[in-house]
N, C-alpha and C. Protein backbone atom coordinates (compact mmCIF):
# COMPACT_ATOMS: atom_id res chain seq x y z
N UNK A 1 100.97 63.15 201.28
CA UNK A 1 101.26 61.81 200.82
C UNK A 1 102.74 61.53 201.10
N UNK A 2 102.49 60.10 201.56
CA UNK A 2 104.40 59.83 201.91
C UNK A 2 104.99 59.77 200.79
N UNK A 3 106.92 59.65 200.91
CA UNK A 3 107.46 59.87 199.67
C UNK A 3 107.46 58.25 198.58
N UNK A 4 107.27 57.05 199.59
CA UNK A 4 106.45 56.06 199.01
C UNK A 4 105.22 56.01 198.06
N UNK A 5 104.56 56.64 198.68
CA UNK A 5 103.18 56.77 198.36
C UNK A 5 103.18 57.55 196.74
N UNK A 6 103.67 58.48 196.69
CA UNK A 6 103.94 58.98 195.59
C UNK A 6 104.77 58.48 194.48
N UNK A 7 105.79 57.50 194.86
CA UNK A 7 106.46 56.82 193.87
C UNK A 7 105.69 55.72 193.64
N UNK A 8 104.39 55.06 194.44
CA UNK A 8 103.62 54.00 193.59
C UNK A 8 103.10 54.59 193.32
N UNK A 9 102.40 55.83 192.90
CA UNK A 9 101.39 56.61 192.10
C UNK A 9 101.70 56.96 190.82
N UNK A 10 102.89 57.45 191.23
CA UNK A 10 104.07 57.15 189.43
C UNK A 10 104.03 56.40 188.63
N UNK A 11 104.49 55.46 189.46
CA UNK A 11 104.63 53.92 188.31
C UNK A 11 103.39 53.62 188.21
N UNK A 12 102.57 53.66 188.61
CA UNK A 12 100.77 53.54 188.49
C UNK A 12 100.76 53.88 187.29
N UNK A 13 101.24 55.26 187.11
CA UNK A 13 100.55 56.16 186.15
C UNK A 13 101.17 56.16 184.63
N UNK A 14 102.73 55.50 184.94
CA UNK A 14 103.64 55.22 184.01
C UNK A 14 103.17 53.72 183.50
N UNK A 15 102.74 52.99 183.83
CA UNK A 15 102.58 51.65 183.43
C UNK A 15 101.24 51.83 182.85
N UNK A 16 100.29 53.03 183.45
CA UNK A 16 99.17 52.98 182.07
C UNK A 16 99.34 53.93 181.41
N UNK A 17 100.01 54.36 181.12
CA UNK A 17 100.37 54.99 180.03
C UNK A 17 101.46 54.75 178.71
N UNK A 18 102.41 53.17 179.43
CA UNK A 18 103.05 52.83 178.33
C UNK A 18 102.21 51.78 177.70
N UNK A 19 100.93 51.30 178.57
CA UNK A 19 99.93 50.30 177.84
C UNK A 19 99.00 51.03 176.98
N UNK A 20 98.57 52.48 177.28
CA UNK A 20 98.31 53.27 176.29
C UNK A 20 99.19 53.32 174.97
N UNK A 21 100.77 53.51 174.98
CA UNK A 21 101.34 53.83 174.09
C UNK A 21 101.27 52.31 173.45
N UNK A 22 101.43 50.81 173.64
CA UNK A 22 101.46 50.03 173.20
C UNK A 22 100.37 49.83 172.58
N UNK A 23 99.17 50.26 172.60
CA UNK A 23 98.20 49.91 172.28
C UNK A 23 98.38 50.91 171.05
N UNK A 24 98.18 51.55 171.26
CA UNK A 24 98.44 52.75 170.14
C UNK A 24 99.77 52.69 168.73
N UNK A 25 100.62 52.22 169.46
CA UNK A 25 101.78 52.21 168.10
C UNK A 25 101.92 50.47 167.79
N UNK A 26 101.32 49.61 168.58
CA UNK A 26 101.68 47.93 168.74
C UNK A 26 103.12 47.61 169.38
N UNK A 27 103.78 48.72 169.46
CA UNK A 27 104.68 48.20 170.20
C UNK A 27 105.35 49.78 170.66
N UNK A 28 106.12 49.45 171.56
CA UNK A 28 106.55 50.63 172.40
C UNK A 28 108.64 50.41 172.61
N UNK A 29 109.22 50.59 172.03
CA UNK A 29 110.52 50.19 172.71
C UNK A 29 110.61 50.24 174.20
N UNK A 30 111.73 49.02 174.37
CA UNK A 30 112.01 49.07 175.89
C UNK A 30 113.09 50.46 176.16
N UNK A 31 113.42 50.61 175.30
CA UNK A 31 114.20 52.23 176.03
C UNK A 31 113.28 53.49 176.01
N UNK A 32 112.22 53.54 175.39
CA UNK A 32 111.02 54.71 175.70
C UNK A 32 110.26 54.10 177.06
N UNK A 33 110.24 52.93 177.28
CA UNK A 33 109.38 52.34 178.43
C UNK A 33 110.37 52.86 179.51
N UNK A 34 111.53 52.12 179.42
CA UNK A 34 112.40 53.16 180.90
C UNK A 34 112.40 54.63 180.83
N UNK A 35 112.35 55.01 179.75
CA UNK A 35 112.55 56.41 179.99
C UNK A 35 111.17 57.00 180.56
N UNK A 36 110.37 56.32 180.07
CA UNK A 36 108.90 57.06 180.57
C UNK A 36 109.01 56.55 181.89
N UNK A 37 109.16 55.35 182.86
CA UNK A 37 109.46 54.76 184.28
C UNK A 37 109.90 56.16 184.68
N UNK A 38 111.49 57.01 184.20
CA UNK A 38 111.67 57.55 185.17
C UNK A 38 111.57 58.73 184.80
N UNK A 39 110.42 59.58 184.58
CA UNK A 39 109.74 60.79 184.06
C UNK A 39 108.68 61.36 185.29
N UNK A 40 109.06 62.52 185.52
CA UNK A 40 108.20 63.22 186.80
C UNK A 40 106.54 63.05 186.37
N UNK A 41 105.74 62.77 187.09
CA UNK A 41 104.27 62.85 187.26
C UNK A 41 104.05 63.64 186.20
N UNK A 42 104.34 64.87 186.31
CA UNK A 42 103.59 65.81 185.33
C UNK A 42 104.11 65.82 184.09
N UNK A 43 105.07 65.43 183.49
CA UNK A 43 105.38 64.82 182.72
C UNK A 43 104.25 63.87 181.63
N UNK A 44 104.63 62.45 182.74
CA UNK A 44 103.86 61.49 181.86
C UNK A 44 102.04 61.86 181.55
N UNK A 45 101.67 62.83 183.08
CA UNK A 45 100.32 63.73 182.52
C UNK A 45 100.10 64.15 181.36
N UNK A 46 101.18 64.90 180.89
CA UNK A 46 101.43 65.98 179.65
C UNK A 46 101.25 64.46 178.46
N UNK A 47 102.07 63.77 178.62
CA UNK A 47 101.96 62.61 177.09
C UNK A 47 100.34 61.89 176.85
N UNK A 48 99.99 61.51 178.29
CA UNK A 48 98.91 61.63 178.01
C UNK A 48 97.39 61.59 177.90
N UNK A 49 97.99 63.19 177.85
CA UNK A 49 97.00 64.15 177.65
C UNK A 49 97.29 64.33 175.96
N UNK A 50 98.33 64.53 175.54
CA UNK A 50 99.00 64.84 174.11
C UNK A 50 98.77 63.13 173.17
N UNK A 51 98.44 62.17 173.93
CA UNK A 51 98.95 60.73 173.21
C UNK A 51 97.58 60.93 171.79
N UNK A 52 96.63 62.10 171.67
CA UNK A 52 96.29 61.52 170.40
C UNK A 52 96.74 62.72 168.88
N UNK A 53 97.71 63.01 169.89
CA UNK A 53 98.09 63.95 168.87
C UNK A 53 99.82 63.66 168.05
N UNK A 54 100.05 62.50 169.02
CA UNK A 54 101.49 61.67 168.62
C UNK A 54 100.90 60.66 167.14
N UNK A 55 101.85 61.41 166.15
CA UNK A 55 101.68 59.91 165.15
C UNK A 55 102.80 59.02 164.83
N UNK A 56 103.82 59.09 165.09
CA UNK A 56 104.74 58.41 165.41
C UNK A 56 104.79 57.52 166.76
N UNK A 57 105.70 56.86 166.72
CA UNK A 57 106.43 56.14 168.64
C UNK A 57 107.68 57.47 168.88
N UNK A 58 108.33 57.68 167.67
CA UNK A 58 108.97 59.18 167.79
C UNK A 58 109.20 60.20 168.06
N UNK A 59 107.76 60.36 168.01
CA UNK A 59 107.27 62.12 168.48
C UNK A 59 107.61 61.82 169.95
N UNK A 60 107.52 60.59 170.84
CA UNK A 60 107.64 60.91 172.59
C UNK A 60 109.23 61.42 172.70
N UNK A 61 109.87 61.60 171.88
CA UNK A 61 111.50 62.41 171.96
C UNK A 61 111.34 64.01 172.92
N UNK A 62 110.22 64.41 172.52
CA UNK A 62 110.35 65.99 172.81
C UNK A 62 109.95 65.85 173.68
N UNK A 63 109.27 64.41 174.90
CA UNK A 63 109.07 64.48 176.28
C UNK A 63 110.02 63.84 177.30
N UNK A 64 111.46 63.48 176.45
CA UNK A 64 112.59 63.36 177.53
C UNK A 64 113.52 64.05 177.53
């Protein structure tokens, strides 16, 4: 995969996953939203995979 190709697969994967987190807490700060933007693939995998075990918007601290 080109090095394009992989950075829209990112943000793919980052944008459903901060609509996951919005859905989940009703709101998401815009500084957890950038920070999750620029978080490696396997990363934002790991949150979620972990998002039903977050009960806070807080707990995503220990994934930046």
């Amino acid at each position: 995969m080109t090095e394009i190709g992989k950075m829209i697969r990112d943000e793919g994967k980052a944008e459903i996953l901060i609509k996951q987190l919005n859905k989940k807490f009703n709101i998401l700060p815009q500084e957890y939203e950038e920070k999750i933007k620029n978080l490696p693939s396997e990363k934002i995998e790991l949150i979620a995979t972990d998002i039903f075990d977050l009960e806070k918007v807080e707990d995503l601290e220990k994934y930046f």
